[in-house]
PDB file of N, CA and C in Angstrom:
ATOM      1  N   UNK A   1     -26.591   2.006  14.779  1.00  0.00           N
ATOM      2  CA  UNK A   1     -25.312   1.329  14.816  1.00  0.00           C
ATOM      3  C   UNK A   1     -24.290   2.259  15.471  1.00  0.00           C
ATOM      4  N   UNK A   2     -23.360   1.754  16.474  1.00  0.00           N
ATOM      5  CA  UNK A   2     -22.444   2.380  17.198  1.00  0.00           C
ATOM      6  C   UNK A   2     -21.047   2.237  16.168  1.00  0.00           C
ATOM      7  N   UNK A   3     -20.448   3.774  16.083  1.00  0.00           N
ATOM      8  CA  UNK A   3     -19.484   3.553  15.790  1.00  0.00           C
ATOM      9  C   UNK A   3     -18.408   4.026  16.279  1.00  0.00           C
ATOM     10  N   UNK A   4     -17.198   3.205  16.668  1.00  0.00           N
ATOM     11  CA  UNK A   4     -16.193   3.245  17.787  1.00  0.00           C
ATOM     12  C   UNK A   4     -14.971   3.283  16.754  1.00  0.00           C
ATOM     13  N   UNK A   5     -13.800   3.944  17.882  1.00  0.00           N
ATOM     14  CA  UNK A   5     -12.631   4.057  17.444  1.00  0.00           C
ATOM     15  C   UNK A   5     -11.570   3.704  18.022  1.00  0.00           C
ATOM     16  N   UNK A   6     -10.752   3.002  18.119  1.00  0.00           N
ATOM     17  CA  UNK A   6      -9.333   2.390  18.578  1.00  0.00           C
ATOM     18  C   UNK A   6      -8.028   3.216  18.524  1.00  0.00           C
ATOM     19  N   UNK A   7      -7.717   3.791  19.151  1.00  0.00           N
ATOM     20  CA  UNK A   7      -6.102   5.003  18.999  1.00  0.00           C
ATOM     21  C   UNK A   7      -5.408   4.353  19.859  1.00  0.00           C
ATOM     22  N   UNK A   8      -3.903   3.659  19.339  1.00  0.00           N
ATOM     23  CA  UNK A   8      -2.926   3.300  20.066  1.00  0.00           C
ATOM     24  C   UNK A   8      -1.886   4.312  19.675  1.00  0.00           C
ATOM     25  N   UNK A   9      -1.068   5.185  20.603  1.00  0.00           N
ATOM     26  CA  UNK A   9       0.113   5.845  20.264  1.00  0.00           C
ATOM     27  C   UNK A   9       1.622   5.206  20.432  1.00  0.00           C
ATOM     28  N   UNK A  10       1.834   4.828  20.294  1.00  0.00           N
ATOM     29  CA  UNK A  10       3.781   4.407  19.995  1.00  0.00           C
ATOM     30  C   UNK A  10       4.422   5.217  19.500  1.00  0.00           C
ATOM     31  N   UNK A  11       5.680   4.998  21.154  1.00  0.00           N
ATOM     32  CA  UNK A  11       6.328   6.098  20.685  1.00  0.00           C
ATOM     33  C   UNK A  11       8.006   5.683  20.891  1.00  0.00           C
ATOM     34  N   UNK A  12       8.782   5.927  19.841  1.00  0.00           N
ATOM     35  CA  UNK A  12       9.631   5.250  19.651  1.00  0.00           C
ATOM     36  C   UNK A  12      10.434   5.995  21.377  1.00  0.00           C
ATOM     37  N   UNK A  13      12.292   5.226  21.465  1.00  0.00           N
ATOM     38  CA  UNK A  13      12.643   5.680  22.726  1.00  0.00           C
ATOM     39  C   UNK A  13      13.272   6.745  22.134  1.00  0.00           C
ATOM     40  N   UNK A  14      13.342   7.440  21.433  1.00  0.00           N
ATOM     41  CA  UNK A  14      14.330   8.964  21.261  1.00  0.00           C
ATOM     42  C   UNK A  14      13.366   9.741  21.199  1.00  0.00           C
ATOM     43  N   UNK A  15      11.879   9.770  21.248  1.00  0.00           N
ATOM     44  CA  UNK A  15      10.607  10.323  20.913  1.00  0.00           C
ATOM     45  C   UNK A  15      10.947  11.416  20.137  1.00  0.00           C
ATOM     46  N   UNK A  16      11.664  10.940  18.803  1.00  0.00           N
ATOM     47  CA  UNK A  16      11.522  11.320  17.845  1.00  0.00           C
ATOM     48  C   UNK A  16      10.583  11.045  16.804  1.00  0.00           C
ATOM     49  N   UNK A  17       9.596   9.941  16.825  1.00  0.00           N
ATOM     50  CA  UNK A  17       8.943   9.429  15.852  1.00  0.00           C
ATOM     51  C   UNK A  17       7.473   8.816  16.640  1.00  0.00           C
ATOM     52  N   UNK A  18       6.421   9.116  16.469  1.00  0.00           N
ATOM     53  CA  UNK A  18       5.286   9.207  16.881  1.00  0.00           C
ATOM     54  C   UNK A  18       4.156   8.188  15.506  1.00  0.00           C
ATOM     55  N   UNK A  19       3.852   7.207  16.383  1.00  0.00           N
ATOM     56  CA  UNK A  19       2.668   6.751  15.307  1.00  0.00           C
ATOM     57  C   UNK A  19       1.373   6.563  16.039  1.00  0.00           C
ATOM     58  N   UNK A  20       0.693   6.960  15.134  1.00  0.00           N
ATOM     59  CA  UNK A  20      -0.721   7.546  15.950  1.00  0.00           C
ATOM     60  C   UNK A  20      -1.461   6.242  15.329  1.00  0.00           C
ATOM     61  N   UNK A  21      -2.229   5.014  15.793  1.00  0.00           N
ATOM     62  CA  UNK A  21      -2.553   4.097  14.793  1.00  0.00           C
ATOM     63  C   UNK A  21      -4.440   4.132  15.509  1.00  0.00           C
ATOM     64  N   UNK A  22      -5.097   3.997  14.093  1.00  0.00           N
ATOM     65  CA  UNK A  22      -6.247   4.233  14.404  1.00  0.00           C
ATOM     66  C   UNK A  22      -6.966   3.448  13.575  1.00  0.00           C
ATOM     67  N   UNK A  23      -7.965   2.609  14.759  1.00  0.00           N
ATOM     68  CA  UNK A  23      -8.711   1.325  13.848  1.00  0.00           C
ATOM     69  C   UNK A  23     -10.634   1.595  14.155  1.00  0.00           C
ATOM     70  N   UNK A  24     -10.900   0.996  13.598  1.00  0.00           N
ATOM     71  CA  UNK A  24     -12.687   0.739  13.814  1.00  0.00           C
ATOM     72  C   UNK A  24     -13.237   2.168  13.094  1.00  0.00           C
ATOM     73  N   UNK A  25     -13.485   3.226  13.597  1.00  0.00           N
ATOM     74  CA  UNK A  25     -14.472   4.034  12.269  1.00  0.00           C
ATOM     75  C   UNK A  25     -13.928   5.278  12.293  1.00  0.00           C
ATOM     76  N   UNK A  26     -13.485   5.772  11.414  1.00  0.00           N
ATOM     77  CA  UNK A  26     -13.329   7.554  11.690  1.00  0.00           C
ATOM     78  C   UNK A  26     -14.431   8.214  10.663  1.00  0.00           C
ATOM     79  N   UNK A  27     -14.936   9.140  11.428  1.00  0.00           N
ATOM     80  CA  UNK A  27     -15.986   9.673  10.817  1.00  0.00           C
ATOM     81  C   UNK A  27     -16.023  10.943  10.958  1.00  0.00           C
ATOM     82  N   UNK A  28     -16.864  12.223  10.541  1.00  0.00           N
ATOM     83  CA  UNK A  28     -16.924  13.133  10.655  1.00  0.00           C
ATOM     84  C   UNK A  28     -17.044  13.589  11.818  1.00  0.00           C
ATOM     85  N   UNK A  29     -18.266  12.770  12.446  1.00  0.00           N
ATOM     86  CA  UNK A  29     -18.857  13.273  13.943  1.00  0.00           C
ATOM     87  C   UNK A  29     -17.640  12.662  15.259  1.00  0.00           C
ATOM     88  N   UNK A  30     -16.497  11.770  14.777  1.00  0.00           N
ATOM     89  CA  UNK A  30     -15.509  11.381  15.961  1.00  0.00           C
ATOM     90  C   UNK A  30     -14.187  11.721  15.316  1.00  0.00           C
ATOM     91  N   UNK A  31     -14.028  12.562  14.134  1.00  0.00           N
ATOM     92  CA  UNK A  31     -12.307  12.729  14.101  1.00  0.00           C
ATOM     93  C   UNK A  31     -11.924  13.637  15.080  1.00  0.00           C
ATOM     94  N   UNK A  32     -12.442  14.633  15.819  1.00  0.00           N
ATOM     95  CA  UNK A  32     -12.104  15.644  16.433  1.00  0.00           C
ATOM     96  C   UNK A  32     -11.500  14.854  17.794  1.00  0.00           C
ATOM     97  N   UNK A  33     -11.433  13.888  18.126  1.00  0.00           N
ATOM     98  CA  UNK A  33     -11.260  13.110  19.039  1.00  0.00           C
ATOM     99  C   UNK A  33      -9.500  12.638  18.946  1.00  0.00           C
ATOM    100  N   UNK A  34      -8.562  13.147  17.359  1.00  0.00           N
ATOM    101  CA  UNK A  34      -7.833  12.790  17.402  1.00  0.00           C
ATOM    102  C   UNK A  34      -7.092  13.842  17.551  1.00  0.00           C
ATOM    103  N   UNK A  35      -7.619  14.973  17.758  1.00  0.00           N
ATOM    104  CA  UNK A  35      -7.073  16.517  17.122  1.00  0.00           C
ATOM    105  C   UNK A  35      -6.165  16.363  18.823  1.00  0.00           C
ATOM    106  N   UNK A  36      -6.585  16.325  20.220  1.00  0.00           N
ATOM    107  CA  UNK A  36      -5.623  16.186  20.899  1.00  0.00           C
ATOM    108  C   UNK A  36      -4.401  15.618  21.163  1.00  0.00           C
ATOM    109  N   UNK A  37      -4.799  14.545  20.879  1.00  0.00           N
ATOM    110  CA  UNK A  37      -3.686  13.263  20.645  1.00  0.00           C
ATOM    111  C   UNK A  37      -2.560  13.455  20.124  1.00  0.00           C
ATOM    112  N   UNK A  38      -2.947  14.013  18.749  1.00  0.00           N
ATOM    113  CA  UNK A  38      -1.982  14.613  17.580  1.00  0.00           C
ATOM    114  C   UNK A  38      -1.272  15.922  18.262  1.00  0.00           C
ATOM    115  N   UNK A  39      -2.118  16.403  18.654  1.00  0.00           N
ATOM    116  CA  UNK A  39      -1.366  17.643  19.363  1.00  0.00           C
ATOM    117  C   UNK A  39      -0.543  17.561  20.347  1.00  0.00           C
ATOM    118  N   UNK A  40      -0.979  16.428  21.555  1.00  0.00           N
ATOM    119  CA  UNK A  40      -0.021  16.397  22.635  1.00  0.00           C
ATOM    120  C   UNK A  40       0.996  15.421  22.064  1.00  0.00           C
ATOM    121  N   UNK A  41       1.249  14.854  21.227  1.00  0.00           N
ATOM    122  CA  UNK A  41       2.958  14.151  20.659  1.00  0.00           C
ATOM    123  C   UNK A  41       3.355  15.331  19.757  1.00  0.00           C
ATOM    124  N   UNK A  42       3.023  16.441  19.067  1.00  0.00           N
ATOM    125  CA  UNK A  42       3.171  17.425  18.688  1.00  0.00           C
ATOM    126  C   UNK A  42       4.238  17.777  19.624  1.00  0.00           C
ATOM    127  N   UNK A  43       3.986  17.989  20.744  1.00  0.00           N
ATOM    128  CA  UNK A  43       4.648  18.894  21.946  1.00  0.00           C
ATOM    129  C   UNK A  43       6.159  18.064  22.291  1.00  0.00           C
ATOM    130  N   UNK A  44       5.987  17.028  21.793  1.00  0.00           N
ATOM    131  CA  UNK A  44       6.921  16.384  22.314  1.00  0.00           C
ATOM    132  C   UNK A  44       8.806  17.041  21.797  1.00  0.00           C
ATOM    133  N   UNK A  45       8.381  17.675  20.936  1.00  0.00           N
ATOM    134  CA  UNK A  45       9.857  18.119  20.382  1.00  0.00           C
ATOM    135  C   UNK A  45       9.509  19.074  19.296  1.00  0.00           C
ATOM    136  N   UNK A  46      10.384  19.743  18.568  1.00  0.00           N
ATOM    137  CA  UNK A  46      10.496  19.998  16.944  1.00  0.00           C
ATOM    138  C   UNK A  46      10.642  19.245  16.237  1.00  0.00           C
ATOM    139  N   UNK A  47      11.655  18.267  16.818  1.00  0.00           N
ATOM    140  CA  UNK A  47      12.347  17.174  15.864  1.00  0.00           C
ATOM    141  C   UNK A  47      11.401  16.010  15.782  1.00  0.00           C
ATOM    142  N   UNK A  48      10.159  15.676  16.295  1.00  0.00           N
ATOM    143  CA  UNK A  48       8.991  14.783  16.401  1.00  0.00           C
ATOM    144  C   UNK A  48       8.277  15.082  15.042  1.00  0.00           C
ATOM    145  N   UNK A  49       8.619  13.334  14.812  1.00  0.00           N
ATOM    146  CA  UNK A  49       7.241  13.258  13.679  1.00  0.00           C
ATOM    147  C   UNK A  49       5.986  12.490  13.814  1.00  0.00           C
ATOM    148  N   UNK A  50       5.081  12.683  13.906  1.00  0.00           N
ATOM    149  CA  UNK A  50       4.105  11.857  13.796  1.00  0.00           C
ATOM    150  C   UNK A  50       2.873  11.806  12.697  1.00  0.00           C
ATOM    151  N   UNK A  51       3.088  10.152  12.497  1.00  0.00           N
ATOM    152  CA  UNK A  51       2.308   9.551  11.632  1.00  0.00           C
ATOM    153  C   UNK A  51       0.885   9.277  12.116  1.00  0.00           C
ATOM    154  N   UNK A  52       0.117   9.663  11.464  1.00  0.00           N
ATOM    155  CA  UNK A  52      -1.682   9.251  12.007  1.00  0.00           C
ATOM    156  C   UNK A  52      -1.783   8.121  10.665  1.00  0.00           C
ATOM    157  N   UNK A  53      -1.786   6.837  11.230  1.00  0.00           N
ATOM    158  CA  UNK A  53      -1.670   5.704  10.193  1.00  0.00           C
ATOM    159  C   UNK A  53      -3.371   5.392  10.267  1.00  0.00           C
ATOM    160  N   UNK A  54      -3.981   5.636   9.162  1.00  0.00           N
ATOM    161  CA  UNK A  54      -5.411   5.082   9.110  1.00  0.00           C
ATOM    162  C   UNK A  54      -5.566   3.992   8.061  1.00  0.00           C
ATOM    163  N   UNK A  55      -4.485   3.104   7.768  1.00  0.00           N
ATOM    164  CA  UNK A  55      -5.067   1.877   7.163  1.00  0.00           C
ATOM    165  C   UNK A  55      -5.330   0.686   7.425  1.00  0.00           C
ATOM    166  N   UNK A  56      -5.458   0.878   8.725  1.00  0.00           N
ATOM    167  CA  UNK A  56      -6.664  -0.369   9.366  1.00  0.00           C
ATOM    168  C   UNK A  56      -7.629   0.034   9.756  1.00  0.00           C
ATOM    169  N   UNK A  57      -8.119   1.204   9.149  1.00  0.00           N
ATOM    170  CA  UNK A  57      -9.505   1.686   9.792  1.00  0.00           C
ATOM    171  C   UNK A  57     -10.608   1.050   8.976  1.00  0.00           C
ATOM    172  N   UNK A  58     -12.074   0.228   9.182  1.00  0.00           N
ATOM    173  CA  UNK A  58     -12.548  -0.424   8.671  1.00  0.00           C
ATOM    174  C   UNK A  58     -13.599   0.628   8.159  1.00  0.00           C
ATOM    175  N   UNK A  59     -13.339   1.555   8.316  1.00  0.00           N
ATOM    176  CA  UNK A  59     -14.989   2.508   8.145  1.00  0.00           C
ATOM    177  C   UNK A  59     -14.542   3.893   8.418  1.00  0.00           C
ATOM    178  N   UNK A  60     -14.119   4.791   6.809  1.00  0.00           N
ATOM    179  CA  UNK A  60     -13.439   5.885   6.431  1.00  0.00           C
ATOM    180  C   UNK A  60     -14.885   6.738   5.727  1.00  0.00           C
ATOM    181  N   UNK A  61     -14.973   7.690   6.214  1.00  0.00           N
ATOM    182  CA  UNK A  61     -15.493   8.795   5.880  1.00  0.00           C
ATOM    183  C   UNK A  61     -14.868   9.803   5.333  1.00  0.00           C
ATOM    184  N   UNK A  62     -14.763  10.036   3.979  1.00  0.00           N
ATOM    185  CA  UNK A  62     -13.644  11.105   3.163  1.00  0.00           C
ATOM    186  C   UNK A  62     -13.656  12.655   4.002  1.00  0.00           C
ATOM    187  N   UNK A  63     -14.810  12.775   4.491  1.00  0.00           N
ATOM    188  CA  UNK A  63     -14.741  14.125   5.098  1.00  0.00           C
ATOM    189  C   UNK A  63     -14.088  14.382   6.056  1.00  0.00           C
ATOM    190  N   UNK A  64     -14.099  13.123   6.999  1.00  0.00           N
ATOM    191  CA  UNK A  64     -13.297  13.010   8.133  1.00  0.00           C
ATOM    192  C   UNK A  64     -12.423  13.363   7.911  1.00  0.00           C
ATOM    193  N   UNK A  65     -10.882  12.713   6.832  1.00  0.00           N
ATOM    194  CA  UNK A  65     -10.148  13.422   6.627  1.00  0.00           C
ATOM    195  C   UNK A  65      -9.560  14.336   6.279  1.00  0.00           C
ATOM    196  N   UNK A  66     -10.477  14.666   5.560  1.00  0.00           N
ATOM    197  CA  UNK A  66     -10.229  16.503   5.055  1.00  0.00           C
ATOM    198  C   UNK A  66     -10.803  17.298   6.622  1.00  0.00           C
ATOM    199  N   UNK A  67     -11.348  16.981   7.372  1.00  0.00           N
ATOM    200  CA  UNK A  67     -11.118  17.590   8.343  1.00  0.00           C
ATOM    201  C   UNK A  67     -10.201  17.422   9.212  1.00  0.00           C
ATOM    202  N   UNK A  68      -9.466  16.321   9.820  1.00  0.00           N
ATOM    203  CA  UNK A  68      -8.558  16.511  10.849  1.00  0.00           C
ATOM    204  C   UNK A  68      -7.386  16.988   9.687  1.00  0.00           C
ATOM    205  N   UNK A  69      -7.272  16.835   8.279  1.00  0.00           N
ATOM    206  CA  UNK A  69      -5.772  17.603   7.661  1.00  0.00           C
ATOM    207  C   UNK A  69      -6.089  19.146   7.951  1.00  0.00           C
ATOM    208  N   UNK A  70      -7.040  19.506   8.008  1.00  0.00           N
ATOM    209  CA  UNK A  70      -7.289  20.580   7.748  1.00  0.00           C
ATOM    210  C   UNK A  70      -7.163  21.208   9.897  1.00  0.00           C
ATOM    211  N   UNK A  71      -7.331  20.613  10.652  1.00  0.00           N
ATOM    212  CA  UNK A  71      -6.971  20.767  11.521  1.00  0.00           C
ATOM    213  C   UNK A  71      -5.630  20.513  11.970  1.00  0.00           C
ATOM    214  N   UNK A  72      -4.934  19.656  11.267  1.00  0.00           N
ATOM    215  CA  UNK A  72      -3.331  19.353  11.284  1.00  0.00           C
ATOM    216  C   UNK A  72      -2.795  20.598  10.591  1.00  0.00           C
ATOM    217  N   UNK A  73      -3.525  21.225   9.660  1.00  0.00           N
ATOM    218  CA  UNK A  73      -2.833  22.374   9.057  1.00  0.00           C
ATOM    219  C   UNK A  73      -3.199  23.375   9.710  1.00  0.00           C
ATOM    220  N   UNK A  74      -4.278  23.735  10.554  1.00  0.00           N
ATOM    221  CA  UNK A  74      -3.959  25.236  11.306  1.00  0.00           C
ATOM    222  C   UNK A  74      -3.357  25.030  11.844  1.00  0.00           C
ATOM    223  N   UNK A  75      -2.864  24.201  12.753  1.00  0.00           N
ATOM    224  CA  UNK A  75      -1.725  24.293  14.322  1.00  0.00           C
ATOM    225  C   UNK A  75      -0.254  23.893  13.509  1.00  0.00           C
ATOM    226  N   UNK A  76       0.114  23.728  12.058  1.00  0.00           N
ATOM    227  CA  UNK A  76       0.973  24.048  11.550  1.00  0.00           C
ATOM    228  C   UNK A  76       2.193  25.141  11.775  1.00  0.00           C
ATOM    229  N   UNK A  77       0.978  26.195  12.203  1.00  0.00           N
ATOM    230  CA  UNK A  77       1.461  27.578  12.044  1.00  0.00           C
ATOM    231  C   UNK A  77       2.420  27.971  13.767  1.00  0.00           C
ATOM    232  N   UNK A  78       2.124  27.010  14.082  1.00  0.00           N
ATOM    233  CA  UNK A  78       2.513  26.724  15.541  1.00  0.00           C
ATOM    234  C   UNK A  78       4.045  26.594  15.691  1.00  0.00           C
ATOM    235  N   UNK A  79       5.147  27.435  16.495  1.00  0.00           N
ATOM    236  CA  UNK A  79       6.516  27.015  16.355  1.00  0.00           C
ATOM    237  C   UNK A  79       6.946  26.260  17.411  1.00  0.00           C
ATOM    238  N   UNK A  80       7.740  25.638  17.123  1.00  0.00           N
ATOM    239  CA  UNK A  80       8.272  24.366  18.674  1.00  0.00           C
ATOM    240  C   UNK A  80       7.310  23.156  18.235  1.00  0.00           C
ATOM    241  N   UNK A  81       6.562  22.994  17.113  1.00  0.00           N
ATOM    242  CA  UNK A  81       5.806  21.884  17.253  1.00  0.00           C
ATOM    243  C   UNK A  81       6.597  20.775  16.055  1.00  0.00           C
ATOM    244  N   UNK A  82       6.524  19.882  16.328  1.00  0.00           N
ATOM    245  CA  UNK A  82       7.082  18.668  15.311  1.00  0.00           C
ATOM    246  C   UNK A  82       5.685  18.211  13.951  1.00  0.00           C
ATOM    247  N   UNK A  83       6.433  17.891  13.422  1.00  0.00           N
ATOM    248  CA  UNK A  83       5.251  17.346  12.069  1.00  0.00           C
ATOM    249  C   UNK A  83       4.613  16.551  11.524  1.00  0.00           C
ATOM    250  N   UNK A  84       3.566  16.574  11.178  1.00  0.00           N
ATOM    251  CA  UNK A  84       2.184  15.600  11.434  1.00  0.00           C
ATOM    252  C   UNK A  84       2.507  14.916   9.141  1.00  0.00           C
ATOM    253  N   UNK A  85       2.292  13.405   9.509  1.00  0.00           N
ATOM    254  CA  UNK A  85       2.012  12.681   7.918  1.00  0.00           C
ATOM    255  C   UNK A  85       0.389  11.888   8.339  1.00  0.00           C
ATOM    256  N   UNK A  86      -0.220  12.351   6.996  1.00  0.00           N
ATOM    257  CA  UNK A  86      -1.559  11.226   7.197  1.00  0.00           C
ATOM    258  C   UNK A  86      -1.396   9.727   6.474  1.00  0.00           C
ATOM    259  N   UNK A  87      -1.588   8.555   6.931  1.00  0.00           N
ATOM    260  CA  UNK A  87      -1.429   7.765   5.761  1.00  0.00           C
ATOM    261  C   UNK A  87      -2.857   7.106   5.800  1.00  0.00           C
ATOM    262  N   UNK A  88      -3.249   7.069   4.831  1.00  0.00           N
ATOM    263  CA  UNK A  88      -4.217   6.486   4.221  1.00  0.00           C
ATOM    264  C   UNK A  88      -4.649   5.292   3.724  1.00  0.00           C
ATOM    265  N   UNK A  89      -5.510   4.416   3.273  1.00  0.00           N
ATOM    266  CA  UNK A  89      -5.171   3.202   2.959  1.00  0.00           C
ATOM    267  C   UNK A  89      -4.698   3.023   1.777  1.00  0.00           C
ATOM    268  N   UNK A  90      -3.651   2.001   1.352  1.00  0.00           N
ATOM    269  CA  UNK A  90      -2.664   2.563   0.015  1.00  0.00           C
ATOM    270  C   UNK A  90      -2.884   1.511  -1.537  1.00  0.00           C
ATOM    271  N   UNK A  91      -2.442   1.285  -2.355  1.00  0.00           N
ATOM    272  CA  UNK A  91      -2.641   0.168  -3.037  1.00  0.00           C
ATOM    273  C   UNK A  91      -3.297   0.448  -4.354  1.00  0.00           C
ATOM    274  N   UNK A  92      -4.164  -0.407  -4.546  1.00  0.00           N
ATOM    275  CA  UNK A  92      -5.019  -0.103  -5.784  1.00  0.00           C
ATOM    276  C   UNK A  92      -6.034   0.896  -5.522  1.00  0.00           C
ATOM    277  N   UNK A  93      -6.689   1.245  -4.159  1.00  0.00           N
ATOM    278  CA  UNK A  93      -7.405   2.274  -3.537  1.00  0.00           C
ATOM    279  C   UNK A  93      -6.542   3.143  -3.317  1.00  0.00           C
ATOM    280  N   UNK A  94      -5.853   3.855  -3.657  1.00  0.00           N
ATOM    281  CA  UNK A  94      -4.716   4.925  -3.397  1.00  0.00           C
ATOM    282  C   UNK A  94      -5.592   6.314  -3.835  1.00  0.00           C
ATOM    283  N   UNK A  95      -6.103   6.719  -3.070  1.00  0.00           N
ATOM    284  CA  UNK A  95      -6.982   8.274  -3.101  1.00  0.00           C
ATOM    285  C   UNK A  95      -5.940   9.391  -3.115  1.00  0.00           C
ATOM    286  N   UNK A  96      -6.113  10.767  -3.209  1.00  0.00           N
ATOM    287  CA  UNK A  96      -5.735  11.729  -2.388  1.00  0.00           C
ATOM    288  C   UNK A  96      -6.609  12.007  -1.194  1.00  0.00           C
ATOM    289  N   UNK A  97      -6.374  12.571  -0.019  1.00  0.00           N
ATOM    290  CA  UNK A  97      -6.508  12.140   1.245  1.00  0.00           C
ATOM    291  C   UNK A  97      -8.290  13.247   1.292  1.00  0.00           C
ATOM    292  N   UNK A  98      -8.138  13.626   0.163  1.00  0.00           N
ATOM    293  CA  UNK A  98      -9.839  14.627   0.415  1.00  0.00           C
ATOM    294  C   UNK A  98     -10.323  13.901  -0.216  1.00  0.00           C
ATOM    295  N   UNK A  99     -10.172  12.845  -0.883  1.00  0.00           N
ATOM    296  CA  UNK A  99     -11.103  11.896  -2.097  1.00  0.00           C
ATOM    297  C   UNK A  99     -11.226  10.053  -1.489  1.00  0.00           C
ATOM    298  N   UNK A 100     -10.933   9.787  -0.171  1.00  0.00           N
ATOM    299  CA  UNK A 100     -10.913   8.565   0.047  1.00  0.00           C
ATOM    300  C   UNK A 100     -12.432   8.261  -0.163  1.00  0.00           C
ATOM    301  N   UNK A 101     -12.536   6.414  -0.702  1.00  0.00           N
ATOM    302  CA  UNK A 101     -13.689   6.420  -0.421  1.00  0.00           C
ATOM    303  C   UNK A 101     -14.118   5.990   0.473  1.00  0.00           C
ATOM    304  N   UNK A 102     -15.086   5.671   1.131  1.00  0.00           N
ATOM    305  CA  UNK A 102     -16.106   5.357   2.150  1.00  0.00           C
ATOM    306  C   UNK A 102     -16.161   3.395   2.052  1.00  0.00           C
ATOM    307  N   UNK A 103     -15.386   3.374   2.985  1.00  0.00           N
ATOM    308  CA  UNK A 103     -15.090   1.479   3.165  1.00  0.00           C
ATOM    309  C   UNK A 103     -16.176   1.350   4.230  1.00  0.00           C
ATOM    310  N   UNK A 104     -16.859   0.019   4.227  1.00  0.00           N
ATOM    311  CA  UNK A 104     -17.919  -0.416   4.697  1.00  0.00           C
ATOM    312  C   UNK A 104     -17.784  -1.390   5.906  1.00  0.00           C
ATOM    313  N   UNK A 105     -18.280  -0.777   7.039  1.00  0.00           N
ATOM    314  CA  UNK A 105     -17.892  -1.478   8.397  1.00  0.00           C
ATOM    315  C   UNK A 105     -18.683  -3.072   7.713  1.00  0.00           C
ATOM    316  N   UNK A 106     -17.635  -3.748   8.497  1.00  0.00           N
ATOM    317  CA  UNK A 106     -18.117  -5.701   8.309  1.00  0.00           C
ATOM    318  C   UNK A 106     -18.937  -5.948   9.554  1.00  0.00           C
ATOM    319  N   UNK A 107     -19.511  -6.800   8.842  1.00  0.00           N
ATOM    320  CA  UNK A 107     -20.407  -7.491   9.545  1.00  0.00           C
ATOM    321  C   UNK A 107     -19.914  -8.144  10.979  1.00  0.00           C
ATOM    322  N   UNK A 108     -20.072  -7.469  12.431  1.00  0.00           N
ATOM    323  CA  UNK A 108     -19.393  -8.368  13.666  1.00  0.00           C
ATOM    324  C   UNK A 108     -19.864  -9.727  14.515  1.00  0.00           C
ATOM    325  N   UNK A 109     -18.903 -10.261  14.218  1.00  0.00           N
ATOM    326  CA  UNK A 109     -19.357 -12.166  14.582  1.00  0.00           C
ATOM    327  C   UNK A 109     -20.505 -12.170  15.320  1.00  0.00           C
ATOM    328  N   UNK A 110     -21.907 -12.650  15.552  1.00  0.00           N
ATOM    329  CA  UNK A 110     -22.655 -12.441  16.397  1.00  0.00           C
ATOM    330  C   UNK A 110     -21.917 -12.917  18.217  1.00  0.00           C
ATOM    331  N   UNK A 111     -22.323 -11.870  19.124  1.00  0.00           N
ATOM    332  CA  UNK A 111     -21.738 -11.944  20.367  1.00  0.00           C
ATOM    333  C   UNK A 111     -23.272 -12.660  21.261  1.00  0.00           C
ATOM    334  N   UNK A 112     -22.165 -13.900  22.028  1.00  0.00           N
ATOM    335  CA  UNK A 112     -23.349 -14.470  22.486  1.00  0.00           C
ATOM    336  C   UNK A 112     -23.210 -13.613  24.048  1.00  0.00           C
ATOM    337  N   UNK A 113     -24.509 -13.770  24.692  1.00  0.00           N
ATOM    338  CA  UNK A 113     -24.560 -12.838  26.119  1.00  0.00           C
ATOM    339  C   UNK A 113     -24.454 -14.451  27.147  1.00  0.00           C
ATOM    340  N   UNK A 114     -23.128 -13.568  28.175  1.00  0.00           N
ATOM    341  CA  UNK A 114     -23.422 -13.981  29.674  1.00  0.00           C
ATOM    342  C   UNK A 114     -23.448 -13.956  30.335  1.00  0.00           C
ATOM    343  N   UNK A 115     -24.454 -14.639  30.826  1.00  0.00           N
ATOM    344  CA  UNK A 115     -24.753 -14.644  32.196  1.00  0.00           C
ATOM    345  C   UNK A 115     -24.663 -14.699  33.395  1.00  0.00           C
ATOM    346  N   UNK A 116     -24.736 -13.492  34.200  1.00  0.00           N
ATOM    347  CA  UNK A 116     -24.449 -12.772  35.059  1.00  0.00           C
ATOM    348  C   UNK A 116     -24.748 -13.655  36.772  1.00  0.00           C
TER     349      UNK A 116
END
């Protein structure tokens, strides 16, 4: 089974405020894929915040996120850079962000093939 990831960045017009929105699977073996992203709206100011919003992600791997926080926290140490929030999916599933659990990719509509 392939698992894919969706990153749209929006960025407000004072590019003061950065939302990083990320859908379809984050996993151990593809969070590193966000570590740039995050970094280049990083650059955008001091005064830049950006949000990595993961609650439309259909398929969360807890490790995943303890790894890209944990990569959001070395380049912390970084000056001139603006500041990174994780959000998580929230509600009655309300984890801390090293304890999410593991949501189960859905079943995709069968795709009919055509012909070429």
């Amino acid at each position: 089974m392939k698992h894919t990831m969706s990153v749209v960045v929006q960025v407000d017009l004072d590019a003061t405020d950065v939302r990083v929105l990320v859908t379809g699977c984050l996993t151990e073996a593809n969070q590193h894929v966000l570590h740039p992203v995050i970094g280049r709206a990083r650059t955008l100011g001091p005064a830049v915040h950006v949000r990595v919003d993961l609650d439309s992600v259909r398929h969360l791997q807890p490790a995943a996120v303890t790894l890209l926080r944990a990569a959001v926290d070395h380049e912390a140490a970084s000056p001139g850079l603006g500041t990174v929030s994780i959000s998580a999916p929230a509600g009655p599933r309300a984890h801390p962000l090293g304890e999410l659990p593991v949501r189960p990719l859905r079943d995709p509509a069968p795709r009919t093939a055509l012909a070429a």
